[in-house]
Structures are given as structure tokens and as C-alpha cells.
PDB file of N, CA and C in Angstrom:
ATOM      1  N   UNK A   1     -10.158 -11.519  13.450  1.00  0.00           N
ATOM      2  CA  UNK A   1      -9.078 -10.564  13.241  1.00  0.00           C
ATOM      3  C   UNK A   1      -9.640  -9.152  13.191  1.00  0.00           C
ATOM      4  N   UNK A   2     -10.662  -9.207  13.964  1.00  0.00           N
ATOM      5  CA  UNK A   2     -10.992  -7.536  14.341  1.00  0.00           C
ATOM      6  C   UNK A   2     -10.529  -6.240  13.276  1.00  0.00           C
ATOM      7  N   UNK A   3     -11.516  -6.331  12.176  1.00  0.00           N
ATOM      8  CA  UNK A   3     -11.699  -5.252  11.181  1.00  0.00           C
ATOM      9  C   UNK A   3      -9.715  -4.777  11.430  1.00  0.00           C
ATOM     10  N   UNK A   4      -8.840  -5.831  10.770  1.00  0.00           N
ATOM     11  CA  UNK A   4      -7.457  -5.284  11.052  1.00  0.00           C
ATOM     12  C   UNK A   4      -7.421  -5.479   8.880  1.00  0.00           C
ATOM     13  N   UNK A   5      -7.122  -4.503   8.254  1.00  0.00           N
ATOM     14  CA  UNK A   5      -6.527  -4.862   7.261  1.00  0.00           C
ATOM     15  C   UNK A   5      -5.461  -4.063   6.565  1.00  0.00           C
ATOM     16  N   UNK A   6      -4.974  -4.376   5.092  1.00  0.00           N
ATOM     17  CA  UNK A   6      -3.754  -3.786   4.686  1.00  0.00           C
ATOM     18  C   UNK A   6      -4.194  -3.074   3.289  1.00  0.00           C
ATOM     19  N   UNK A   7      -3.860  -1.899   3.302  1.00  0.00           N
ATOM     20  CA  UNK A   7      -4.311  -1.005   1.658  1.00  0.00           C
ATOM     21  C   UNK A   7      -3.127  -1.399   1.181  1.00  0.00           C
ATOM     22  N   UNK A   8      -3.045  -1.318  -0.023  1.00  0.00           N
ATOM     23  CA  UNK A   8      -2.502  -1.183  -1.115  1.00  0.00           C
ATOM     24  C   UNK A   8      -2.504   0.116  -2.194  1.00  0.00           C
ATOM     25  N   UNK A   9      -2.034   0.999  -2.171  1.00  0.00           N
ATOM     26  CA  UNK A   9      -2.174   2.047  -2.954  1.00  0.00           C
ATOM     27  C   UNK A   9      -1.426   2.035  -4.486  1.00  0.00           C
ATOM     28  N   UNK A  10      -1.870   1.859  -5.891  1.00  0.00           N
ATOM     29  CA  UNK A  10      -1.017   1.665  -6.827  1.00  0.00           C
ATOM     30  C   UNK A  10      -0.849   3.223  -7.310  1.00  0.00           C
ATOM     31  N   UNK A  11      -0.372   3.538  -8.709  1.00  0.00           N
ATOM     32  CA  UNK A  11      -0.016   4.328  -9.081  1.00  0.00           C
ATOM     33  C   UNK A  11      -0.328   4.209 -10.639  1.00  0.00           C
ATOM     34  N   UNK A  12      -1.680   4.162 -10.170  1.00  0.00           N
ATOM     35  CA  UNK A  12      -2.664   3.884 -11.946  1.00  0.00           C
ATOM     36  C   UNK A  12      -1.547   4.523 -13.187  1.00  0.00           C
ATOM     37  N   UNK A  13      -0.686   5.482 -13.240  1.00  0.00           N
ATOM     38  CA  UNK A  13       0.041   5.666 -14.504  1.00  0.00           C
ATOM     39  C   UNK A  13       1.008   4.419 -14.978  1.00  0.00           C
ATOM     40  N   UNK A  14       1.708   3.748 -14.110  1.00  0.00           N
ATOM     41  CA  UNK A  14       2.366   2.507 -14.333  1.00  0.00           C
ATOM     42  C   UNK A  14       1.427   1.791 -15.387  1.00  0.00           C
ATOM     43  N   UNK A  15       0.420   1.827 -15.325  1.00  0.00           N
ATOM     44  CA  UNK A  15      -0.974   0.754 -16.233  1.00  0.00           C
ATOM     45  C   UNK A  15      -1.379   1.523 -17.330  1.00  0.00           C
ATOM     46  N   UNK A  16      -1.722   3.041 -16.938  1.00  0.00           N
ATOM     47  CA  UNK A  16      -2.329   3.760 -18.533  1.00  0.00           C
ATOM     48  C   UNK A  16      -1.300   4.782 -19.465  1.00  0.00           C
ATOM     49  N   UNK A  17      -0.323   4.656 -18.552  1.00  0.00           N
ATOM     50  CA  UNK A  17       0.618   5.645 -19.117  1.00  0.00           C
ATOM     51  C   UNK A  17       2.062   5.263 -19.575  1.00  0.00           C
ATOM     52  N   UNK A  18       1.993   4.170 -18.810  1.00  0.00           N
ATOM     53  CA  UNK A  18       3.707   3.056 -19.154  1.00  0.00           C
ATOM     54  C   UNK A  18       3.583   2.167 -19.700  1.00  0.00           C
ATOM     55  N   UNK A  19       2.163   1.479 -19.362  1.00  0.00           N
ATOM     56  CA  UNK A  19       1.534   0.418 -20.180  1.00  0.00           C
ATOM     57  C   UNK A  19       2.209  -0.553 -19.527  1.00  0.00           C
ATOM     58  N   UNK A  20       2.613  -1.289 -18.339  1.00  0.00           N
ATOM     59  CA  UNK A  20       3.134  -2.197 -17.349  1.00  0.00           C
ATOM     60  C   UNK A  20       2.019  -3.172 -17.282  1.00  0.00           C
ATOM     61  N   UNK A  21       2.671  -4.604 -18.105  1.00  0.00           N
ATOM     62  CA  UNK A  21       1.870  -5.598 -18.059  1.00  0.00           C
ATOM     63  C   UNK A  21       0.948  -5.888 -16.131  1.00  0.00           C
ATOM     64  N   UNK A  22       0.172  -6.782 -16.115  1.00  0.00           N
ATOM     65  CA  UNK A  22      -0.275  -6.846 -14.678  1.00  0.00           C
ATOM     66  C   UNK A  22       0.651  -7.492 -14.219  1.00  0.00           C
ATOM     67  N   UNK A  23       1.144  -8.675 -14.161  1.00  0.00           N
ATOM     68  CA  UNK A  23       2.281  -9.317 -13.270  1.00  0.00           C
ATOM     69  C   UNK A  23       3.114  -8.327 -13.073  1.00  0.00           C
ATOM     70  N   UNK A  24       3.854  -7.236 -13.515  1.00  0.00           N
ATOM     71  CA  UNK A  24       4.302  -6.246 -13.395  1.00  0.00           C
ATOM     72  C   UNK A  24       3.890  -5.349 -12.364  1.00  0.00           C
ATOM     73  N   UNK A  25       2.876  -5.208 -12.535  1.00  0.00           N
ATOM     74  CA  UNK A  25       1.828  -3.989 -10.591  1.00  0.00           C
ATOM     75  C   UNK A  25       1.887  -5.502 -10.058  1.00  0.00           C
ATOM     76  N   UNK A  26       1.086  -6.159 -10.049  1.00  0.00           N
ATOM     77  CA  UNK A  26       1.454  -7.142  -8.960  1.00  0.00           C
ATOM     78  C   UNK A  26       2.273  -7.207  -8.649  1.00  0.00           C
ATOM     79  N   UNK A  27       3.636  -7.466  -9.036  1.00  0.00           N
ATOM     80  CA  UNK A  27       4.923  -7.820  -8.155  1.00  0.00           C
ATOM     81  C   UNK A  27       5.227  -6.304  -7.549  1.00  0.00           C
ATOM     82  N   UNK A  28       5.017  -5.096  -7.825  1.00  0.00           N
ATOM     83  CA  UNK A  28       5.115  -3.665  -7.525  1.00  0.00           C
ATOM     84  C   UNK A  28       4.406  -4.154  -6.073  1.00  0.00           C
ATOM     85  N   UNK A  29       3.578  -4.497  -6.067  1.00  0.00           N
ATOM     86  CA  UNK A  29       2.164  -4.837  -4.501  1.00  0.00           C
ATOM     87  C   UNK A  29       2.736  -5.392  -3.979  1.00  0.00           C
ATOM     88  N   UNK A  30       3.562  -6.641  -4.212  1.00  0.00           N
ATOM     89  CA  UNK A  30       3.911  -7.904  -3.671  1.00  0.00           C
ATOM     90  C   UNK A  30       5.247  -7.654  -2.744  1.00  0.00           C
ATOM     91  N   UNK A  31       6.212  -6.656  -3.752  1.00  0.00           N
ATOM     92  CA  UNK A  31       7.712  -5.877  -2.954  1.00  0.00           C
ATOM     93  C   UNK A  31       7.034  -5.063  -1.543  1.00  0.00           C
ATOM     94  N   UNK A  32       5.965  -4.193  -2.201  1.00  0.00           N
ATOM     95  CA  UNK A  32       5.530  -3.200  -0.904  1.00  0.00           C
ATOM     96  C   UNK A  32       5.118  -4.051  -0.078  1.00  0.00           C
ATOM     97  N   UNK A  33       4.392  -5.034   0.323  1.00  0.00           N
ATOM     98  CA  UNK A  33       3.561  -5.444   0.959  1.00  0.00           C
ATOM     99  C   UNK A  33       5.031  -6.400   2.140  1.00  0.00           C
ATOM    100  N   UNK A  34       5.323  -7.068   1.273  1.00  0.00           N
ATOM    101  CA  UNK A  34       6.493  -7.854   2.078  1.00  0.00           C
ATOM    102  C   UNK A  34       7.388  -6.880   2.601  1.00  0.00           C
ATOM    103  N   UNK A  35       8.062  -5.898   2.245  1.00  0.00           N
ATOM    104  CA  UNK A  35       8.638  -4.797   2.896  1.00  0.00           C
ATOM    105  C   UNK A  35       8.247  -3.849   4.006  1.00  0.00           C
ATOM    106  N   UNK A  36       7.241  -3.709   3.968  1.00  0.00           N
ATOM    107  CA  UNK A  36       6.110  -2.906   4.980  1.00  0.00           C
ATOM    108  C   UNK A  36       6.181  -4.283   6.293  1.00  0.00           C
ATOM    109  N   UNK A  37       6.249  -5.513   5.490  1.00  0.00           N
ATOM    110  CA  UNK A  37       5.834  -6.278   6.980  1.00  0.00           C
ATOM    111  C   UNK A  37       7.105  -6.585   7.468  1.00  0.00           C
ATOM    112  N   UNK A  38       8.748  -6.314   6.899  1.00  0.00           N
ATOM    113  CA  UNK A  38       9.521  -7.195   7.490  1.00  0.00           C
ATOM    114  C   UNK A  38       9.900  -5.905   8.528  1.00  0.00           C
ATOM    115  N   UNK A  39       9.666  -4.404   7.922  1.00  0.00           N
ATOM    116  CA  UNK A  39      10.233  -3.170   8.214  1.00  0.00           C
ATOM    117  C   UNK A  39       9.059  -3.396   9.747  1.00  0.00           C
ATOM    118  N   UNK A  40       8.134  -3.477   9.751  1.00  0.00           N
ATOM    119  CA  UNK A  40       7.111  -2.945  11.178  1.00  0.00           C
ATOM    120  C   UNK A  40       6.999  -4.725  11.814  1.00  0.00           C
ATOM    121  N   UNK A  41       7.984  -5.742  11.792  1.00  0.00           N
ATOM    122  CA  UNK A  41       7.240  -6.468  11.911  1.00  0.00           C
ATOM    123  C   UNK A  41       7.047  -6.946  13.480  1.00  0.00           C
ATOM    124  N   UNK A  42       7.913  -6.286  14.125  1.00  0.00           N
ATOM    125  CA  UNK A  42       7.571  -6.110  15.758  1.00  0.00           C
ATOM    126  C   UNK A  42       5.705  -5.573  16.298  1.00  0.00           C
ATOM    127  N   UNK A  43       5.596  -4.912  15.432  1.00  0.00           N
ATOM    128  CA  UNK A  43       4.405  -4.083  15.531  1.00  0.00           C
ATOM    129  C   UNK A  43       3.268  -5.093  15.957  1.00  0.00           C
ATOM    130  N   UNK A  44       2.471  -4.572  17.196  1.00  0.00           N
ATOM    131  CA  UNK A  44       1.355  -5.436  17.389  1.00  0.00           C
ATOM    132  C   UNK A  44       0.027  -6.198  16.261  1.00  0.00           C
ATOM    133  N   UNK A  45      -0.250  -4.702  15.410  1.00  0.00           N
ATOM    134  CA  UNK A  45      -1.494  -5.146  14.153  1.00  0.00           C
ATOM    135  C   UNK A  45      -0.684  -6.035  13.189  1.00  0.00           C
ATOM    136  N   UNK A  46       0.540  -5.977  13.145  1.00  0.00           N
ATOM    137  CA  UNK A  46       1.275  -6.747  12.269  1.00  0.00           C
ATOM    138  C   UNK A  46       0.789  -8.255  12.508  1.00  0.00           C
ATOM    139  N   UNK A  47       1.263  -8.376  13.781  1.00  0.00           N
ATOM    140  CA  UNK A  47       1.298  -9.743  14.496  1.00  0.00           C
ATOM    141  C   UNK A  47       0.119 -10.283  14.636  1.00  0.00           C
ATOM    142  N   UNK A  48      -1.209  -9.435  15.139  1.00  0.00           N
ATOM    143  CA  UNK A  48      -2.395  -9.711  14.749  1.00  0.00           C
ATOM    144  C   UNK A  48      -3.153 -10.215  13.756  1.00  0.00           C
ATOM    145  N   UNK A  49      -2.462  -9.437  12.378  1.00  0.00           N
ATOM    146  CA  UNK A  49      -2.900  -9.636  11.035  1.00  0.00           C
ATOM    147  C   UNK A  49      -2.013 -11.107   9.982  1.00  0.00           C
ATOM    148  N   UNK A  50      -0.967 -10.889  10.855  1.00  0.00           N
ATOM    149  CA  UNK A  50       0.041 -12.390  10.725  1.00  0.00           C
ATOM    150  C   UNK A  50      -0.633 -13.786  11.047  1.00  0.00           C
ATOM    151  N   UNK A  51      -1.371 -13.078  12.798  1.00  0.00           N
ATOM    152  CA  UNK A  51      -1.833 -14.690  13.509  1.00  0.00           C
ATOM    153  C   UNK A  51      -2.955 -14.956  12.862  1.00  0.00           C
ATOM    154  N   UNK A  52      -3.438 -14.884  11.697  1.00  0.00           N
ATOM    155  CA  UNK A  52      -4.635 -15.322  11.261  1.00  0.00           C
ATOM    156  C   UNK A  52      -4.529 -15.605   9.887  1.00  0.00           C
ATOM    157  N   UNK A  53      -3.217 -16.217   9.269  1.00  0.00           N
ATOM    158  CA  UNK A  53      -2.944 -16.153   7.413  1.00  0.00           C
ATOM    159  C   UNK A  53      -4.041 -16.217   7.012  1.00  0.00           C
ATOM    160  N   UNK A  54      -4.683 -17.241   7.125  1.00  0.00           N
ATOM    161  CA  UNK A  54      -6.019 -17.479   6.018  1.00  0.00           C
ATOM    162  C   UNK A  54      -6.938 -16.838   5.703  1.00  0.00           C
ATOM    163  N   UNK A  55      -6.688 -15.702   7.196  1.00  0.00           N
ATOM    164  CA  UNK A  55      -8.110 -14.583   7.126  1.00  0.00           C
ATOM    165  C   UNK A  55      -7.244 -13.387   6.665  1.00  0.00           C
ATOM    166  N   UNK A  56      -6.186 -13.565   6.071  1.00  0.00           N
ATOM    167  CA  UNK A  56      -6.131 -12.058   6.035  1.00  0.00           C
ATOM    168  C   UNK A  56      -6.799 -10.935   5.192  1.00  0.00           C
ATOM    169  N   UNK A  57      -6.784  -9.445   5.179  1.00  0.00           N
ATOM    170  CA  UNK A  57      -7.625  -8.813   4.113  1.00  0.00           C
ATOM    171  C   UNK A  57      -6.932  -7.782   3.572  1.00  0.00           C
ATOM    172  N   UNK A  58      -6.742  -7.553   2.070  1.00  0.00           N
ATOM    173  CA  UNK A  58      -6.005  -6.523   1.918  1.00  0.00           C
ATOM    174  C   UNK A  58      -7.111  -5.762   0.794  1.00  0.00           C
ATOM    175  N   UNK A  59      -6.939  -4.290   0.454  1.00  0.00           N
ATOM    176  CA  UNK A  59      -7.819  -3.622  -0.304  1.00  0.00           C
ATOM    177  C   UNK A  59      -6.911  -3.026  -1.470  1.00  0.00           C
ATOM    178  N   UNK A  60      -7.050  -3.243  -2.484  1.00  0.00           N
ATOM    179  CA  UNK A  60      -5.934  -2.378  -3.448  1.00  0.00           C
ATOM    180  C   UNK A  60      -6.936  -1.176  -4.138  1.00  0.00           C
ATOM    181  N   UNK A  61      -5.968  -0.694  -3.793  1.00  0.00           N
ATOM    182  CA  UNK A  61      -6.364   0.888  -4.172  1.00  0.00           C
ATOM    183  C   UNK A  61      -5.995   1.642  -5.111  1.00  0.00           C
ATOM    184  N   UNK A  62      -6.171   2.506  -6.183  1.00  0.00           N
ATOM    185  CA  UNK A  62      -5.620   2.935  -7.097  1.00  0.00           C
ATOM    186  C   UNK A  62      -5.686   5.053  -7.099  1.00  0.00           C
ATOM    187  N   UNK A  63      -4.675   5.283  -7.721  1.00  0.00           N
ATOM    188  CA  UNK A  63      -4.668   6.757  -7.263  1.00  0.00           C
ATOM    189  C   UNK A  63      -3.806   7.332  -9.122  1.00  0.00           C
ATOM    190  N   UNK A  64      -4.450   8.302  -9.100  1.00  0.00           N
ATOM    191  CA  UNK A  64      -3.868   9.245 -10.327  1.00  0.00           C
ATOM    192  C   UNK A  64      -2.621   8.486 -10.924  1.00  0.00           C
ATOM    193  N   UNK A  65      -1.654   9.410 -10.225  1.00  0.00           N
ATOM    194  CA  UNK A  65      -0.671   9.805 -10.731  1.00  0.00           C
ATOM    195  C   UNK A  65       0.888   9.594  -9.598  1.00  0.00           C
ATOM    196  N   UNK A  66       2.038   9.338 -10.104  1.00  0.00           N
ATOM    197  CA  UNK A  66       3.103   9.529  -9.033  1.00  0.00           C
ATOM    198  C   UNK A  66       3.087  10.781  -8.282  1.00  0.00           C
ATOM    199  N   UNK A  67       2.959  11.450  -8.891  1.00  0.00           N
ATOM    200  CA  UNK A  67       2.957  12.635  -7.829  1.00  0.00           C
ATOM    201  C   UNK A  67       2.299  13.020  -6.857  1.00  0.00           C
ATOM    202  N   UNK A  68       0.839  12.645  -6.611  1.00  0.00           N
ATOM    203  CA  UNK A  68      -0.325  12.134  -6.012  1.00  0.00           C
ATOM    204  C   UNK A  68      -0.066  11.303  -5.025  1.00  0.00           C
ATOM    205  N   UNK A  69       0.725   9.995  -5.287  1.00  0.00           N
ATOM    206  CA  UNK A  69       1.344   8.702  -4.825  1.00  0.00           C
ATOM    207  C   UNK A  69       2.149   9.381  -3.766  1.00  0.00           C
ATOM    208  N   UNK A  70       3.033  10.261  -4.357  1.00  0.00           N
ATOM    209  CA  UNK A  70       4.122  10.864  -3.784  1.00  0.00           C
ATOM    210  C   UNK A  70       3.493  11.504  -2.185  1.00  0.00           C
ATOM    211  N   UNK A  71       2.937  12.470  -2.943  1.00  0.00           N
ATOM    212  CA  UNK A  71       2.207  13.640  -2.088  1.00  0.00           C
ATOM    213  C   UNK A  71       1.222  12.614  -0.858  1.00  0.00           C
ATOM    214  N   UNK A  72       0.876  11.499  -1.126  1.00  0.00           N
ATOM    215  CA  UNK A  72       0.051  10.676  -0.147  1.00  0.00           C
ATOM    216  C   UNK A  72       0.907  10.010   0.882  1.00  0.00           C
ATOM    217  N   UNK A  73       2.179   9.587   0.566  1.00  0.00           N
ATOM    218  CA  UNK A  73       3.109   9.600   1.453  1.00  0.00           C
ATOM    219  C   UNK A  73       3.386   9.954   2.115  1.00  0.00           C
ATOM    220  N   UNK A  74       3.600  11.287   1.967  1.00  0.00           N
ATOM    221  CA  UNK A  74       4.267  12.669   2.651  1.00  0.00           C
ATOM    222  C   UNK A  74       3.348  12.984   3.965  1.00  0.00           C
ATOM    223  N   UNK A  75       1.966  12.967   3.789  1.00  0.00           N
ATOM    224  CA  UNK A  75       0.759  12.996   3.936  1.00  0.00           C
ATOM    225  C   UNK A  75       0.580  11.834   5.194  1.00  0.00           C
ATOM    226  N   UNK A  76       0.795  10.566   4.984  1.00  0.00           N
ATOM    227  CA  UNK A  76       1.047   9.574   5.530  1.00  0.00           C
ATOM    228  C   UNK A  76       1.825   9.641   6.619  1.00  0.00           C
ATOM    229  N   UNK A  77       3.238   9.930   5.962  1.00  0.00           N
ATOM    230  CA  UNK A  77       4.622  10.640   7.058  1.00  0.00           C
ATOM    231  C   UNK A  77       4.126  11.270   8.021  1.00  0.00           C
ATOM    232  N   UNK A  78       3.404  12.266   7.823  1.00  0.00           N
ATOM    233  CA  UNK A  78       3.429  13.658   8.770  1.00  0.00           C
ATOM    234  C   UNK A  78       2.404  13.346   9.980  1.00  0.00           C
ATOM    235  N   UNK A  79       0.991  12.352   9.432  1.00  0.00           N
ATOM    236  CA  UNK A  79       0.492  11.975  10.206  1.00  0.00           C
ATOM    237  C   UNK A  79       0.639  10.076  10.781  1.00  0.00           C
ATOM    238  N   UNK A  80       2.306  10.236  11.023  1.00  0.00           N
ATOM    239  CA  UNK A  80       2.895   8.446  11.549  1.00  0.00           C
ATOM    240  C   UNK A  80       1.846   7.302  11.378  1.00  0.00           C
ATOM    241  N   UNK A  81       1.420   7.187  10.208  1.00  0.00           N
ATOM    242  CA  UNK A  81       0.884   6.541   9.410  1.00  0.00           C
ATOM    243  C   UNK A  81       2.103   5.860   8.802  1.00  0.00           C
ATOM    244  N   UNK A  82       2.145   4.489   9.320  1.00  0.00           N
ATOM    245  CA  UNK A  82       3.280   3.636   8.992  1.00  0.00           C
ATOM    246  C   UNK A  82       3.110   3.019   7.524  1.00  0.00           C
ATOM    247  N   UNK A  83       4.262   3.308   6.786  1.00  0.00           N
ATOM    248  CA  UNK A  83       3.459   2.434   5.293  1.00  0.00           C
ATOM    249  C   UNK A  83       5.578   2.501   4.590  1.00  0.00           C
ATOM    250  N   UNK A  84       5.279   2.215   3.407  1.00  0.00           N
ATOM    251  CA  UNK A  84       6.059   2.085   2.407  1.00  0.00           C
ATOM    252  C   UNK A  84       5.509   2.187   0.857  1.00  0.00           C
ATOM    253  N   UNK A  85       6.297   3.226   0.561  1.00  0.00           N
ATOM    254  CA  UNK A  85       6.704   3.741  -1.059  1.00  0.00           C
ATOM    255  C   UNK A  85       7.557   3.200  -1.446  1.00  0.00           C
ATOM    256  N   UNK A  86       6.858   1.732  -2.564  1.00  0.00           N
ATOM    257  CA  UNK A  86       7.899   1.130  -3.290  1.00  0.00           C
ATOM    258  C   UNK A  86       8.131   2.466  -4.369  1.00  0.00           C
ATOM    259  N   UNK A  87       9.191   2.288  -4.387  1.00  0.00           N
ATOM    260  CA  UNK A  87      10.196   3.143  -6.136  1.00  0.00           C
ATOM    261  C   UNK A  87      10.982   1.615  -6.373  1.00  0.00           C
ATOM    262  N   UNK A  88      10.546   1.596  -7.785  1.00  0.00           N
ATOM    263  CA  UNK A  88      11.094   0.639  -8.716  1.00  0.00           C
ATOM    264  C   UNK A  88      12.412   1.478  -9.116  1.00  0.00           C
ATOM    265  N   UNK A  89      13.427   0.326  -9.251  1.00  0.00           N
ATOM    266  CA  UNK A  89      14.661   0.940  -9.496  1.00  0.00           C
ATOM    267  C   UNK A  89      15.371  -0.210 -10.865  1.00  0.00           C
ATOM    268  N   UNK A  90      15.923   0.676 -12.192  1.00  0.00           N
ATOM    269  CA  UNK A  90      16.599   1.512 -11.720  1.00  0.00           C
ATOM    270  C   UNK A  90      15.558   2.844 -12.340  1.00  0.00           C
ATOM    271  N   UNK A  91      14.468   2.370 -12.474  1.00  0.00           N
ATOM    272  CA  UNK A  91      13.274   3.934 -13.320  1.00  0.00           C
ATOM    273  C   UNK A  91      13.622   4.822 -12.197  1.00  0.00           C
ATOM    274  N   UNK A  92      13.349   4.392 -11.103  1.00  0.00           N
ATOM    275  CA  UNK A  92      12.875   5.365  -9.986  1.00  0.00           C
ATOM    276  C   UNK A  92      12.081   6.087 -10.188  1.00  0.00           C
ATOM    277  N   UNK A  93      10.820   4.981  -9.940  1.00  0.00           N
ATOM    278  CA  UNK A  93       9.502   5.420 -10.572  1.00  0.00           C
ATOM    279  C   UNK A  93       9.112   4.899  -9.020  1.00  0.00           C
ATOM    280  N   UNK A  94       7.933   5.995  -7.892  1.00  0.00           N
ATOM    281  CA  UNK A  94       7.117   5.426  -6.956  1.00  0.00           C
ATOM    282  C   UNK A  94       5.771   4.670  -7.909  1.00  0.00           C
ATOM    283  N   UNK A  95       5.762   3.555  -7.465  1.00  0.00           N
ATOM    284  CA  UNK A  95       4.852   2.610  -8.006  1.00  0.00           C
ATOM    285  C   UNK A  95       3.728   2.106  -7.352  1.00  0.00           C
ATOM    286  N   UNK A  96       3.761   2.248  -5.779  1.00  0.00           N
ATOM    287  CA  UNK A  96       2.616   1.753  -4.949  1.00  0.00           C
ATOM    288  C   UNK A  96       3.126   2.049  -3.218  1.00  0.00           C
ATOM    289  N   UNK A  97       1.846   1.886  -2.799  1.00  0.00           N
ATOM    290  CA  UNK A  97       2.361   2.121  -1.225  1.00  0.00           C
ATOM    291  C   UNK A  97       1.884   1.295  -0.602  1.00  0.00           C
ATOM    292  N   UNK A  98       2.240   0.607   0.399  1.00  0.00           N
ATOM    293  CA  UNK A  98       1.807   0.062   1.119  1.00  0.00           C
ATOM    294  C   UNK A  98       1.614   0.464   2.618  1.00  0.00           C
ATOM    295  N   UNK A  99       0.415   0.306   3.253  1.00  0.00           N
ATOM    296  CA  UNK A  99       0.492   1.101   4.495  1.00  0.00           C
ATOM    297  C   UNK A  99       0.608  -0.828   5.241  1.00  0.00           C
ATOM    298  N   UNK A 100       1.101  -0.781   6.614  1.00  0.00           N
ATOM    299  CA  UNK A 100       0.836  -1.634   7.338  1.00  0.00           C
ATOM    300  C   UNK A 100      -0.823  -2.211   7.679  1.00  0.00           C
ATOM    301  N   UNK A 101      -0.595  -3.281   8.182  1.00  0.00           N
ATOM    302  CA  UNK A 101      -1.831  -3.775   8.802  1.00  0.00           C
ATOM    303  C   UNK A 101      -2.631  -2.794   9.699  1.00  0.00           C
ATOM    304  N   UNK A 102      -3.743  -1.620   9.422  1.00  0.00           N
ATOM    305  CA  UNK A 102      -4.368  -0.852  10.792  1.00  0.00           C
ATOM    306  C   UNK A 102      -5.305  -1.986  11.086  1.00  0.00           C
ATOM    307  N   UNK A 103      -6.366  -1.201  11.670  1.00  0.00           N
ATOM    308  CA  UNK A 103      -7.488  -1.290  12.118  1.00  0.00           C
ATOM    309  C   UNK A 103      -7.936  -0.769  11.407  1.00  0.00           C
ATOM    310  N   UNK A 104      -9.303  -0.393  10.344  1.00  0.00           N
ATOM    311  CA  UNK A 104      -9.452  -0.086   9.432  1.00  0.00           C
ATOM    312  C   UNK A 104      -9.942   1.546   9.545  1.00  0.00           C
ATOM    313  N   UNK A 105     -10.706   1.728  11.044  1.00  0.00           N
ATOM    314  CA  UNK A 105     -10.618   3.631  11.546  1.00  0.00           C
ATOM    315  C   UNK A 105      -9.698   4.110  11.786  1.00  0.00           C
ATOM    316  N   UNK A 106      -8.814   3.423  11.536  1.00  0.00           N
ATOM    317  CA  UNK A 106      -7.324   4.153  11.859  1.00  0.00           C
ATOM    318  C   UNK A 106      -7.087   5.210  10.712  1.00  0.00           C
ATOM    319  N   UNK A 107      -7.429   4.360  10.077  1.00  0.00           N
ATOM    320  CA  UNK A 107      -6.729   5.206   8.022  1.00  0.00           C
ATOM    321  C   UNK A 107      -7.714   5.170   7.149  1.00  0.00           C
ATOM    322  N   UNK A 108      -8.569   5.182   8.037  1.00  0.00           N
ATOM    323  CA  UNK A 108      -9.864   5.636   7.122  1.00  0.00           C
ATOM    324  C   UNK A 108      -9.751   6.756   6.422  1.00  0.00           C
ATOM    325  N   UNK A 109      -9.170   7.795   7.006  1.00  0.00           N
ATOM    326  CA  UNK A 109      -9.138   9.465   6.624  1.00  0.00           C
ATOM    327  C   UNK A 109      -8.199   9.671   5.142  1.00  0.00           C
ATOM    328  N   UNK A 110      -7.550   8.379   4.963  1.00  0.00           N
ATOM    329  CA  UNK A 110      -6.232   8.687   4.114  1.00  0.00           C
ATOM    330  C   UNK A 110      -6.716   7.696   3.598  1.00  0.00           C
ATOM    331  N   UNK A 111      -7.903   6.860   2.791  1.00  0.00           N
ATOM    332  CA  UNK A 111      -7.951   5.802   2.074  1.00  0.00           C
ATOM    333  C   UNK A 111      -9.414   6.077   1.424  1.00  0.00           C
ATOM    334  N   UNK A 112     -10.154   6.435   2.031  1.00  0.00           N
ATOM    335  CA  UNK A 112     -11.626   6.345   1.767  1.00  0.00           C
ATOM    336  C   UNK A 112     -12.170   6.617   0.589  1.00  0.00           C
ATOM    337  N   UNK A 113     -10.938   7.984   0.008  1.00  0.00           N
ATOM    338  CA  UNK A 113     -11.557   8.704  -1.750  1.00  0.00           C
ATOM    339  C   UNK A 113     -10.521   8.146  -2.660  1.00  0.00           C
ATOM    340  N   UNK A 114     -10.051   6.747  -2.403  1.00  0.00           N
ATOM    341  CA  UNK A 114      -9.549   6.317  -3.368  1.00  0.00           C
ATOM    342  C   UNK A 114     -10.487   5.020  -3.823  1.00  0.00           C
ATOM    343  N   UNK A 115     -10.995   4.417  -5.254  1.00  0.00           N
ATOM    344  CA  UNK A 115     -11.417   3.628  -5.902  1.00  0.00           C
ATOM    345  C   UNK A 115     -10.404   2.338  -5.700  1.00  0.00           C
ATOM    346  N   UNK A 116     -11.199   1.349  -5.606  1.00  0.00           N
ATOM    347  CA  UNK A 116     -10.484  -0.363  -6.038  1.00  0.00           C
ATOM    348  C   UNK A 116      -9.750  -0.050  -7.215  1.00  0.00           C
ATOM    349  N   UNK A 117      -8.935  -0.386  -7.265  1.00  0.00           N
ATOM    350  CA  UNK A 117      -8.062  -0.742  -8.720  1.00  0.00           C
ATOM    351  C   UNK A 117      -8.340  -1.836  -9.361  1.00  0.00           C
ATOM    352  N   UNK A 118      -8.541  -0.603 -10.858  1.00  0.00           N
ATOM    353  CA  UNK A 118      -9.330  -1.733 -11.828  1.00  0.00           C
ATOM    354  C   UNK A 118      -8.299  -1.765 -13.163  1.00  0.00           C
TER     355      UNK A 118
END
């Protein structure tokens, strides 16, 4: 499956600042991730990263703050960097992003200075 994988971007305040048990960000990952794939799921890396379940690879990533979250989106947007900003509702709180399946030089530029989420 040719270096194809999926980030995960959380929104570390949900954990140090809301205090959101983990099954809680997990299912935050779990909405983005399934949403990102039903929204692109025509998409070739999709289908790529589909035809191989067992291999698949995802990286979770962790970032400041919502606004940060926010602003990485936007960021994302401008350069058609396909992804999804879950907002938990009814907080309407952005909680995580999910970008689609790249190639991993694809979004290197927009992933690289973020830490594993710990």
C-alpha cells in the first residue's frame, strides 16, 4: 500500500482542559475518520488505502488548542488538502481532523511539527 496513510489531528484541550475521558477522543477520531472516508470515498488513495484493511496506517496527531485545530483547517482548505473537522455537537467544540488517505509527501508540509498524541 505504497507509503498511503491517514493523520489524525486531535485537539489536545478536549484531554487537558475539558478533561474528556479517552473513549471520548477516540470516538471524536472514529466520527472523523469514517466521515472523511464516506465524504471522499470515490477518491483513488481512498480506494487504495481501503484495498488493503489489514495493512492500513493511521498516525494520530495532537495539536494545542481549537483554535490552532481551527486555523489548520483553513490552512488545509486553501491548500485542497482534503480532510474533515469533526465539531462535536451540541458543544460545538472542533475536536479533531481528519485528513483523507495521502501518500504520505503529499501532507508532509501540514503534519510534520505536530507530536503523536499522548
Amino acid at each position: 500500500m505504497a507509503n498511503i496513510v491517514q493523520y489524525v489531528i486531535v485537539n489536545k484541550e478536549i484531554i487537558t482542559k475539558l478533561g474528556w475521558p479517552l473513549g471520548a477522543v477516540i470516538a471524536q477520531c472514529c466520527h472523523a475518520t469514517t466521515a472523511v472516508a464516506h465524504v471522499f470515498k470515490e477518491d483513488t488513495d481512498v480506494h487504495t488505502y481501503f484495498g488493503d484493511i489489514d495493512n492500513m496506517h493511521k498516525v494520530v496527531l495532537e495539536i494545542g488548542t481549537e483554535d490552532e485545530l481551527r486555523k489548520l483547517s483553513q490552512d488545509l482548505t486553501t491548500n485542497d488538502i482534503k480532510h474533515k473537522l469533526w465539531i462535536e455537537q451540541p458543544e460545538n467544540i472542533a475536536t479533531c481532523i481528519a485528513l483523507k488517505p495521502y501518500e504520505k509527501d503529499a501532507v508532509k508540509k501540514f503534519t510534520k511539527k505536530y507530536k503523536m498524541l499522548k
